[in-house]
Every structure is written in structure tokens, then in C-alpha cells.
PDB file of N, CA and C in Angstrom:
ATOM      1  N   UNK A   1       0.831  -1.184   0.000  1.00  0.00           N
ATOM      2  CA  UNK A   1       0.000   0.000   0.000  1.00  0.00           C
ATOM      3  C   UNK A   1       0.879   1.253   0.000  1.00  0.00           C
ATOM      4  N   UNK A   2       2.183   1.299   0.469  1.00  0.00           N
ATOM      5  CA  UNK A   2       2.886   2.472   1.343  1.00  0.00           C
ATOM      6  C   UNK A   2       3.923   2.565  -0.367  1.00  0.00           C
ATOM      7  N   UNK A   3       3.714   1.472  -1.822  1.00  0.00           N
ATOM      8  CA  UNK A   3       4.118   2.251  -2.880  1.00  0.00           C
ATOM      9  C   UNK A   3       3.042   2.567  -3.595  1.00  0.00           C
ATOM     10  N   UNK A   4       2.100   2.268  -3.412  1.00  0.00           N
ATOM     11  CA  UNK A   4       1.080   3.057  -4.135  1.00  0.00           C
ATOM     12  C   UNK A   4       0.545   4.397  -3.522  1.00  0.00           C
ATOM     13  N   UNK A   5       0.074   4.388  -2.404  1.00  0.00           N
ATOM     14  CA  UNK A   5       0.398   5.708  -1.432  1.00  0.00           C
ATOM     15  C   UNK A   5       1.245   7.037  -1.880  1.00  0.00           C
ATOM     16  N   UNK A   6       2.234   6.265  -2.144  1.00  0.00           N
ATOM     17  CA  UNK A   6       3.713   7.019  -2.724  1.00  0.00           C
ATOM     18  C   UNK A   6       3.382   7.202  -4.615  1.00  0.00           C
ATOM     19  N   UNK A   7       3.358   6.609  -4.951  1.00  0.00           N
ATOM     20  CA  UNK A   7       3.364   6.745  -6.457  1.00  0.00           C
ATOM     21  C   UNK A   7       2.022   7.695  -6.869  1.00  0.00           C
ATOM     22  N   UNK A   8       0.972   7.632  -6.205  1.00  0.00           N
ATOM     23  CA  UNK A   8      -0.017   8.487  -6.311  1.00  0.00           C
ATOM     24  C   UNK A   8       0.234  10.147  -5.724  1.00  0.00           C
ATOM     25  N   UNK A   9       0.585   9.770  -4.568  1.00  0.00           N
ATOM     26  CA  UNK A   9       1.160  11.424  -3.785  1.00  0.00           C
ATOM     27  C   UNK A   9       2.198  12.075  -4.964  1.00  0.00           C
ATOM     28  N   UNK A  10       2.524  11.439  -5.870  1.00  0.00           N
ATOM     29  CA  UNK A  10       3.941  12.096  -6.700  1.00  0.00           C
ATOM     30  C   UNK A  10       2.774  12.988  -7.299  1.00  0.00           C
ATOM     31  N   UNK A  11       1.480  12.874  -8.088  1.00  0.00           N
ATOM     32  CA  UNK A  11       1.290  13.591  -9.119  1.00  0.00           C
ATOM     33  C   UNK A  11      -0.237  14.003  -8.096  1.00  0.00           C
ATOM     34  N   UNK A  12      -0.268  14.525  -6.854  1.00  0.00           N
ATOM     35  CA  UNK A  12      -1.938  14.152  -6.408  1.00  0.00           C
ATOM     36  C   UNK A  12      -2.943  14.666  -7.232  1.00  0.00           C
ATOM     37  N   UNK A  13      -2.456  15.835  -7.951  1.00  0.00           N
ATOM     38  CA  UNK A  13      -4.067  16.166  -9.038  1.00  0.00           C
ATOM     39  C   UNK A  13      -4.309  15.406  -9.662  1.00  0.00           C
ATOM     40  N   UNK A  14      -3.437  14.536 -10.590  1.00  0.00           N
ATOM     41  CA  UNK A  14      -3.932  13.585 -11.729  1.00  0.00           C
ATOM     42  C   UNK A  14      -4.221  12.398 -11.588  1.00  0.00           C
ATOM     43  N   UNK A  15      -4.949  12.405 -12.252  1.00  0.00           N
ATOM     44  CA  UNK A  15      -5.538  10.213 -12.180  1.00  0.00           C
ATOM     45  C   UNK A  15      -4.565   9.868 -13.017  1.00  0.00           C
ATOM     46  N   UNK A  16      -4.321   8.768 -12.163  1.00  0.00           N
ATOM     47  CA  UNK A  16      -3.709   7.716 -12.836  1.00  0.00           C
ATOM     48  C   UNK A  16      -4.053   6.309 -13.108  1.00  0.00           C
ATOM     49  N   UNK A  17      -3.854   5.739 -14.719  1.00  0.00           N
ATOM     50  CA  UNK A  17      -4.317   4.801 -14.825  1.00  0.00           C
ATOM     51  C   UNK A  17      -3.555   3.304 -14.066  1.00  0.00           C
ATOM     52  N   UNK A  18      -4.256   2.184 -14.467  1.00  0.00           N
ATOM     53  CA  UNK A  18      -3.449   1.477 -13.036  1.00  0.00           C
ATOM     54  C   UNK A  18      -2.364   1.091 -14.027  1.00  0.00           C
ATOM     55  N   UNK A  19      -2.224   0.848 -15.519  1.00  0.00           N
ATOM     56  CA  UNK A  19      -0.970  -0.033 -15.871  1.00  0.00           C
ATOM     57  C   UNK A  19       0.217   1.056 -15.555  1.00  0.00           C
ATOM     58  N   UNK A  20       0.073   2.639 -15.476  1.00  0.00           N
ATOM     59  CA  UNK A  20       0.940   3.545 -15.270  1.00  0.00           C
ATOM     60  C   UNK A  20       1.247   2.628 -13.806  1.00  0.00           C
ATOM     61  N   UNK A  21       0.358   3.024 -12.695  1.00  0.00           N
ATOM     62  CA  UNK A  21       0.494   2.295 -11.259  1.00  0.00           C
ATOM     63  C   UNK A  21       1.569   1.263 -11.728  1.00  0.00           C
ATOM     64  N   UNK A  22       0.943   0.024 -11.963  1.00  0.00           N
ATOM     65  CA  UNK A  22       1.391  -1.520 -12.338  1.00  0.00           C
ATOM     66  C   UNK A  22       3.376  -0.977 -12.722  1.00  0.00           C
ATOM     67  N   UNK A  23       3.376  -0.634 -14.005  1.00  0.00           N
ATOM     68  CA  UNK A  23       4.870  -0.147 -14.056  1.00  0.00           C
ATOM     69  C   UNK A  23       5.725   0.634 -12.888  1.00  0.00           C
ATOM     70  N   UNK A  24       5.471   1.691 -12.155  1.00  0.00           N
ATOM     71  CA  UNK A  24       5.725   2.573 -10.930  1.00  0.00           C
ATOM     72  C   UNK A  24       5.887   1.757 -10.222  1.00  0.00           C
ATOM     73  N   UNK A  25       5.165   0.953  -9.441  1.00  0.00           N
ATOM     74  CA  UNK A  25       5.305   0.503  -8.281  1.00  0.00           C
ATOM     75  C   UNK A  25       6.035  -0.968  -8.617  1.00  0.00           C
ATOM     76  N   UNK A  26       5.557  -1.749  -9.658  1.00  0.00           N
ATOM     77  CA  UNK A  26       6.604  -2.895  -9.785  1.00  0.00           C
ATOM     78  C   UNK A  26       5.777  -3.742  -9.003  1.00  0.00           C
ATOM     79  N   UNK A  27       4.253  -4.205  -8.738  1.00  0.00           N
ATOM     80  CA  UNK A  27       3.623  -4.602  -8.543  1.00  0.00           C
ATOM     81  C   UNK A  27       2.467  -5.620  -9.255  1.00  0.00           C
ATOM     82  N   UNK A  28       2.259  -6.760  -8.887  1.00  0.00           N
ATOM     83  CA  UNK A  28       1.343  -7.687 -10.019  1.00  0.00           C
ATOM     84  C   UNK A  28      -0.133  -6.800 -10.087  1.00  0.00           C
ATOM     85  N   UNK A  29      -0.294  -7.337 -11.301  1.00  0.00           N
ATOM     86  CA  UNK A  29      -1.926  -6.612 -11.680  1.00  0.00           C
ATOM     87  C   UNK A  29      -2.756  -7.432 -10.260  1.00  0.00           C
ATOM     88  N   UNK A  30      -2.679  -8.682  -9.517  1.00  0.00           N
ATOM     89  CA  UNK A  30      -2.986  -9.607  -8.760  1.00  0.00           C
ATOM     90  C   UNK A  30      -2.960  -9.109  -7.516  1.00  0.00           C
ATOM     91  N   UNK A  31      -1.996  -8.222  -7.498  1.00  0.00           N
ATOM     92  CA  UNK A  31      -1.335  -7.518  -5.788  1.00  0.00           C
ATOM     93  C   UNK A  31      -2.521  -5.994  -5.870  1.00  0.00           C
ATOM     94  N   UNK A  32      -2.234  -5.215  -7.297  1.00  0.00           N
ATOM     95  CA  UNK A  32      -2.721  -4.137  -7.481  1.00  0.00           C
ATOM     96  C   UNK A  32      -4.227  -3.892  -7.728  1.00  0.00           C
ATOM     97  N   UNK A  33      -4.654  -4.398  -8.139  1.00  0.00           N
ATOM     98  CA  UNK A  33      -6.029  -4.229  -8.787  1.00  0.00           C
ATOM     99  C   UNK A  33      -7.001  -4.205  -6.975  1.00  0.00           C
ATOM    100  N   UNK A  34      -6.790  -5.447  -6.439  1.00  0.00           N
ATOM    101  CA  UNK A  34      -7.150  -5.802  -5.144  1.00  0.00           C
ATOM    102  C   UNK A  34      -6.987  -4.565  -4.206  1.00  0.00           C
ATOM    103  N   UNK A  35      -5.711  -4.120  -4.161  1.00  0.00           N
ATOM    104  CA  UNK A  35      -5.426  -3.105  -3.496  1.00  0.00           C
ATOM    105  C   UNK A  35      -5.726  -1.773  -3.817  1.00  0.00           C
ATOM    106  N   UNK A  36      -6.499  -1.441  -4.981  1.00  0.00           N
ATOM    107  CA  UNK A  36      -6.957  -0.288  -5.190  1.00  0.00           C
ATOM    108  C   UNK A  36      -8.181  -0.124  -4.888  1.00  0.00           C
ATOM    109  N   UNK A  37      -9.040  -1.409  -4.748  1.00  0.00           N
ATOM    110  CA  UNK A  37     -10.123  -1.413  -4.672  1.00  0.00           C
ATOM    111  C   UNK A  37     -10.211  -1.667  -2.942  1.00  0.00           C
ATOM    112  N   UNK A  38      -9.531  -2.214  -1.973  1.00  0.00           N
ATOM    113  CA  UNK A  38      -9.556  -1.944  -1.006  1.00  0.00           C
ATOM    114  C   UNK A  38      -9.692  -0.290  -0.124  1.00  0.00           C
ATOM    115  N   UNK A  39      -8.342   0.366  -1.201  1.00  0.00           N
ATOM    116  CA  UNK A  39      -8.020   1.224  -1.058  1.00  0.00           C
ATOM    117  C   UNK A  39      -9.541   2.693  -1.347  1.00  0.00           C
ATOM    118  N   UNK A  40      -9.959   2.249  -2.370  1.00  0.00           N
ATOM    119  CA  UNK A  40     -11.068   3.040  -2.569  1.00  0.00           C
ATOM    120  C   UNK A  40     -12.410   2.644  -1.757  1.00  0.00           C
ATOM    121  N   UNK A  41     -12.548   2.022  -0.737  1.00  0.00           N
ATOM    122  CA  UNK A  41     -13.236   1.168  -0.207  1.00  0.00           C
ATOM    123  C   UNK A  41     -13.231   1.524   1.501  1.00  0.00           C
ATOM    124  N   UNK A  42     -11.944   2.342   1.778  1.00  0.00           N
ATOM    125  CA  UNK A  42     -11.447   2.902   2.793  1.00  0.00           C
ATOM    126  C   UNK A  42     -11.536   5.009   2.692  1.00  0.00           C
ATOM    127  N   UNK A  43     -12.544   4.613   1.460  1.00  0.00           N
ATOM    128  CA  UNK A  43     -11.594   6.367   1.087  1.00  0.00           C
ATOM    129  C   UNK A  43     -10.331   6.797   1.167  1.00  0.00           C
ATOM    130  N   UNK A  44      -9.409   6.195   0.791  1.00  0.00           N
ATOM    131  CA  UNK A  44      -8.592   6.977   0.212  1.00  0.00           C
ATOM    132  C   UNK A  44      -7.532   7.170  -1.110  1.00  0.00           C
ATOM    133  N   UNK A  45      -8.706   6.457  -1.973  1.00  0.00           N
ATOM    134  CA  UNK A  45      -8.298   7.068  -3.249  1.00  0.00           C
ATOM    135  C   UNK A  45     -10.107   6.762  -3.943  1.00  0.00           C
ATOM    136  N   UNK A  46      -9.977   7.315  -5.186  1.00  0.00           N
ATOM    137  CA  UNK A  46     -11.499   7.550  -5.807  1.00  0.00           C
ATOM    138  C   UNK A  46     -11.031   7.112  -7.103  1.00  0.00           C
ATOM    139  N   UNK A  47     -11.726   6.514  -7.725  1.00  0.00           N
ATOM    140  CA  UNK A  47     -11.822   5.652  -9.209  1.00  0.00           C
ATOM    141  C   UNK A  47     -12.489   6.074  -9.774  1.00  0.00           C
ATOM    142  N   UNK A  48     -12.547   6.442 -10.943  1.00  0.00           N
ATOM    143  CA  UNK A  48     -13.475   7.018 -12.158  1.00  0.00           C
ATOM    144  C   UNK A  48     -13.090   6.617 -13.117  1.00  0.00           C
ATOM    145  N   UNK A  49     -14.769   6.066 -14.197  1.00  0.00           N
ATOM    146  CA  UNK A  49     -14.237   5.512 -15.272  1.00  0.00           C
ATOM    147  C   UNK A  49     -13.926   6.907 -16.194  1.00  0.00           C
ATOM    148  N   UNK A  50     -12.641   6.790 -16.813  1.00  0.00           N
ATOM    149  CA  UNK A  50     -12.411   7.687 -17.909  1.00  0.00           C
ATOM    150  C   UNK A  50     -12.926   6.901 -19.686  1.00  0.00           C
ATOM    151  N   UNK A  51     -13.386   8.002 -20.524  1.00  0.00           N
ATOM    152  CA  UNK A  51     -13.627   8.040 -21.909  1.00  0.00           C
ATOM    153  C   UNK A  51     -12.502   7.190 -22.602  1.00  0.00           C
ATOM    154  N   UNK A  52     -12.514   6.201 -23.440  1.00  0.00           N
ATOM    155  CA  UNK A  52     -11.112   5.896 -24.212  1.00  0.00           C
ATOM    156  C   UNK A  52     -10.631   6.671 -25.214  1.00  0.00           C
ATOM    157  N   UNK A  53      -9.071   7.062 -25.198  1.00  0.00           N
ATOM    158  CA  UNK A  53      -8.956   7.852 -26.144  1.00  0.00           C
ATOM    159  C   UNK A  53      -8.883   7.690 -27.104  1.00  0.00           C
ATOM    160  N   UNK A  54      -8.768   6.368 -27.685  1.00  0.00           N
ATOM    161  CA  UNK A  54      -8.908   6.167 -29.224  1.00  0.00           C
ATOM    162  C   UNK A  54     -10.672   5.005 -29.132  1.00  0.00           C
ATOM    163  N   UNK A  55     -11.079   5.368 -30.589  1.00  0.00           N
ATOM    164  CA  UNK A  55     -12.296   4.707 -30.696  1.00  0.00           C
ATOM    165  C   UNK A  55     -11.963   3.253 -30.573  1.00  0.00           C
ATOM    166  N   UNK A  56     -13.045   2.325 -30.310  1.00  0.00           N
ATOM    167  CA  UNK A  56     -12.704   0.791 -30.124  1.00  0.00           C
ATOM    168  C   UNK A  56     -11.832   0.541 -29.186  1.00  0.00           C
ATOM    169  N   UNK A  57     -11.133   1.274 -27.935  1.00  0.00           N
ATOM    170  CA  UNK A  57     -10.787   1.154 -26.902  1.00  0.00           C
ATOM    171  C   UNK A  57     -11.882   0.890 -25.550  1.00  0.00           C
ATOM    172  N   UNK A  58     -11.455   0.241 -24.563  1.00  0.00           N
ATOM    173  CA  UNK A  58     -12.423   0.003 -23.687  1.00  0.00           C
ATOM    174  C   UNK A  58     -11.881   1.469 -22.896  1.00  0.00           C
ATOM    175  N   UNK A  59     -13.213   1.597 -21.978  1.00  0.00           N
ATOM    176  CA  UNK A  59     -13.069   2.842 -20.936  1.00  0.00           C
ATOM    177  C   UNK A  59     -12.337   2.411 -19.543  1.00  0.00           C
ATOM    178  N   UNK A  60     -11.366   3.163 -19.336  1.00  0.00           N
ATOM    179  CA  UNK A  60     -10.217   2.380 -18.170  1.00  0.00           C
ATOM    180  C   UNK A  60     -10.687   3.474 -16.707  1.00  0.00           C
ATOM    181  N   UNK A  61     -10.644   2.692 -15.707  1.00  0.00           N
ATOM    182  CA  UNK A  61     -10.653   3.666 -14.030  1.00  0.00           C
ATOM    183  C   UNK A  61      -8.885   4.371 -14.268  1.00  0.00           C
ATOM    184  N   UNK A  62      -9.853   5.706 -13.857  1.00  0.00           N
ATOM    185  CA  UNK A  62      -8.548   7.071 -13.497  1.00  0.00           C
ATOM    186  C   UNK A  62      -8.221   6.882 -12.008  1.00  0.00           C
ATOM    187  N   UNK A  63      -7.253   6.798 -10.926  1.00  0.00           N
ATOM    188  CA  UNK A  63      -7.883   6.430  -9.697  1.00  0.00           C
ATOM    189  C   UNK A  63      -6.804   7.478  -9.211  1.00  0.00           C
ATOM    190  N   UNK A  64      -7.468   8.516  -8.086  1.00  0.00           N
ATOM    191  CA  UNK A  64      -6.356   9.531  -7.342  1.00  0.00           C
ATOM    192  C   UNK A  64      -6.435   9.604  -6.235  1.00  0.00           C
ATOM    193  N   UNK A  65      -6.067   9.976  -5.305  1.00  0.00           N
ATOM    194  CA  UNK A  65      -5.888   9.910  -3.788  1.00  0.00           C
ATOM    195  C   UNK A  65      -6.997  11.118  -3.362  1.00  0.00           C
ATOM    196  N   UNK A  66      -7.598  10.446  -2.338  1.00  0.00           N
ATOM    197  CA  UNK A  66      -8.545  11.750  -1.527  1.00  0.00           C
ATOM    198  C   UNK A  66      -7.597  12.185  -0.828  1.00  0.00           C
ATOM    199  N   UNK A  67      -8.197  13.264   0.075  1.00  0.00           N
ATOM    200  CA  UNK A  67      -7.524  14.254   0.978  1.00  0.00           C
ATOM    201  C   UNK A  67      -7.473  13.105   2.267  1.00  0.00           C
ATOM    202  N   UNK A  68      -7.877  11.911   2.761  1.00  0.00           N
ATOM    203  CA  UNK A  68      -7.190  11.619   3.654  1.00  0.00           C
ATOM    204  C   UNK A  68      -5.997  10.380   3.158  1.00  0.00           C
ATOM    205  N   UNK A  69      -6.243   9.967   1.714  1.00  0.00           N
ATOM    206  CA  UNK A  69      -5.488   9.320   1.143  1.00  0.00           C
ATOM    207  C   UNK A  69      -4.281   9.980   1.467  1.00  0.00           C
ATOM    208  N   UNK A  70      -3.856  11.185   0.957  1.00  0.00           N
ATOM    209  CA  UNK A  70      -2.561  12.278   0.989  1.00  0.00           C
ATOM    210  C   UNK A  70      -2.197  11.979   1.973  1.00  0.00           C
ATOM    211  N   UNK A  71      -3.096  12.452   3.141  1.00  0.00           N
ATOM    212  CA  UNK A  71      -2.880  12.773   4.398  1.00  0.00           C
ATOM    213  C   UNK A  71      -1.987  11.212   4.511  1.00  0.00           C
ATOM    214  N   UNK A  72      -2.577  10.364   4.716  1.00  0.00           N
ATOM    215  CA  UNK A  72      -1.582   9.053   4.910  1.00  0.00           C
ATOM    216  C   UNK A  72      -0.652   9.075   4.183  1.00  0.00           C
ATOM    217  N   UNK A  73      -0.065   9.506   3.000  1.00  0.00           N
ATOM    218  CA  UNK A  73       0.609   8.953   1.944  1.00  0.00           C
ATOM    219  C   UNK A  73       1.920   9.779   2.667  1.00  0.00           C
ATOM    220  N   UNK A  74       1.588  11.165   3.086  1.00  0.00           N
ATOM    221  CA  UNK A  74       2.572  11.994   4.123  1.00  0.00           C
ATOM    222  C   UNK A  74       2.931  11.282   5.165  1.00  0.00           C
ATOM    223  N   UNK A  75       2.267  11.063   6.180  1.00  0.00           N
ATOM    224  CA  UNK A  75       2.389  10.981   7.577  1.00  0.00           C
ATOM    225  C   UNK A  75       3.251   9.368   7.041  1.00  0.00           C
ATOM    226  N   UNK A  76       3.371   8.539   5.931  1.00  0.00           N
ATOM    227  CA  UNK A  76       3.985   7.334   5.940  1.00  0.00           C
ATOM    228  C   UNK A  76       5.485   7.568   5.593  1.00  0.00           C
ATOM    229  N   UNK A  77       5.468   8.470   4.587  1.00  0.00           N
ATOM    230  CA  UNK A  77       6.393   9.312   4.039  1.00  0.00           C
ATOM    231  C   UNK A  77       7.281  10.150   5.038  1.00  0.00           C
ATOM    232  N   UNK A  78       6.600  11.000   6.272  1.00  0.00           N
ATOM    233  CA  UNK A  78       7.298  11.602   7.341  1.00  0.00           C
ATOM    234  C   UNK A  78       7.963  10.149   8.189  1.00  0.00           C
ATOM    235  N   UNK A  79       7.707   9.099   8.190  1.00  0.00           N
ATOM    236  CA  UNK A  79       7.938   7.901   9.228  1.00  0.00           C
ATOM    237  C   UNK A  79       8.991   7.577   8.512  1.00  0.00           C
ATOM    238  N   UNK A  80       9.059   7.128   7.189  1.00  0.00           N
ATOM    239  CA  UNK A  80      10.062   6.711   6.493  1.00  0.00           C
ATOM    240  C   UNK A  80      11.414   7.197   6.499  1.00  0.00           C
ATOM    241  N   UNK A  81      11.296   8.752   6.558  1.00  0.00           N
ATOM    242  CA  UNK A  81      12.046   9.450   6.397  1.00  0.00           C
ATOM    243  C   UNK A  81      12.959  10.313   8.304  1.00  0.00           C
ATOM    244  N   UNK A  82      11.913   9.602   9.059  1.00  0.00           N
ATOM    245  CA  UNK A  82      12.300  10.124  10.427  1.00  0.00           C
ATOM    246  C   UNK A  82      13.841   9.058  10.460  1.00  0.00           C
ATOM    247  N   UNK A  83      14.344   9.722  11.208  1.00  0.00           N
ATOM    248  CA  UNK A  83      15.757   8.456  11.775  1.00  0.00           C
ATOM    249  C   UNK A  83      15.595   7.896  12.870  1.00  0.00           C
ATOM    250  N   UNK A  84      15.827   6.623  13.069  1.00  0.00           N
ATOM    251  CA  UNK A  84      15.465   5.820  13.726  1.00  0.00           C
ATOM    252  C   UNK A  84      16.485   5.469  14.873  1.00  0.00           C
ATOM    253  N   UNK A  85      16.228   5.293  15.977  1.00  0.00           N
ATOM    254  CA  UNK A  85      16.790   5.586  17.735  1.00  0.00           C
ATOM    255  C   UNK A  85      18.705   5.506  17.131  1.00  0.00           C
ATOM    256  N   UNK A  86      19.016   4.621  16.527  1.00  0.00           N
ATOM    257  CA  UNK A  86      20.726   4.716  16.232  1.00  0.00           C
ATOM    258  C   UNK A  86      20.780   5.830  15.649  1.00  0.00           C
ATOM    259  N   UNK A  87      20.196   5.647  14.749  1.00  0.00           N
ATOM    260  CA  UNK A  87      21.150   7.100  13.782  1.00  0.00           C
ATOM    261  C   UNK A  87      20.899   8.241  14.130  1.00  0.00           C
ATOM    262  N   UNK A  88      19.819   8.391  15.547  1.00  0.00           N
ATOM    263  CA  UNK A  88      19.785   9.822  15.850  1.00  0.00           C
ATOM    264  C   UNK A  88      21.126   9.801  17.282  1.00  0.00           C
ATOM    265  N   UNK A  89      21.981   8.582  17.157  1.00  0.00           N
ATOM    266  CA  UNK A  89      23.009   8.850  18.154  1.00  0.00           C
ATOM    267  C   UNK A  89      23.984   8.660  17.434  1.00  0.00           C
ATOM    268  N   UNK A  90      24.187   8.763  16.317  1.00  0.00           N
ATOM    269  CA  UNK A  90      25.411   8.887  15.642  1.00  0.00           C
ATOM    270  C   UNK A  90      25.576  10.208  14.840  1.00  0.00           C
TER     271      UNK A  90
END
């Protein structure tokens, strides 16, 4: 969850489609698909089907992070990035 979290917080205005996701995160369509839909299921990301851009294309989910999506995608991002009991004594 904590690279999709991340890969979504990179762009938060834009939807992203999931094979963009799928490549980014380095994740199975098996791991991902599940987890977006959990994820939207929790509020914190929102799925919308988008228009296809070429004719005879199927219509694909845009999916972007809500505002408490962010909010987590930070506060996981601030943890990651805190230093941990050694390295704040070295």
C-alpha cells in the first residue's frame, strides 16, 4: 500500500491509470487491482471511469488519492524518512 500511497502522492491532481500504477510501483496486476479497490473502499483514493482515447478502446478507471489518502501517503512518508533511535546517536 505504502508504494502506491507514494506513487499516487507524486502527481496528487492527476488520475492515474493502473498499468501507469502496475509499471511505478513494480507490482502484479494480482497484488494491485485488489489493493486499489480496497483502497477506494477505505476512502482513500477515488476511481473514475475515464472516456477511451482512441475509438474501439475500452473505458479504463482514473484512480487519485482523496484528501485523507494524501494525508496518509505523508504521515507514511514523514515515518520513512524520520531516523530511527541509532542514527539519531550517531
Amino acid at each position: 500500500m505504502r508504494r502506491v500511497l507514494a506513487a499516487l502522492a507524486q502527481q496528487r491532481g492527476e488520475g492515474r491509470h493502473g498499468y501507469d500504477l502496475l509499471k511505478q510501483t513494480g507490482l502484479s496486476s494480482g497484488t494491485l487491482y485488489p489493493l486499489l479497490m480496497r483502497m477506494t473502499d477505505q476512502h482513500l483514493v477515488e476511481a473514475q471511469w475515464c472516456a477511451p482515447a482512441q475509438p474501439g478502446r475500452p473505458p479504463r478507471h482514473v484512480y487519485r488519492l482523496t484528501a485523507s489518502g494524501f494525508a496518509l501517503a505523508m504521515e507514511l512518508a514523514d515515518a520513512d524518512d524520520a531516523p530511527s533511535g541509532t542514527e539519531a546517536l550517531a
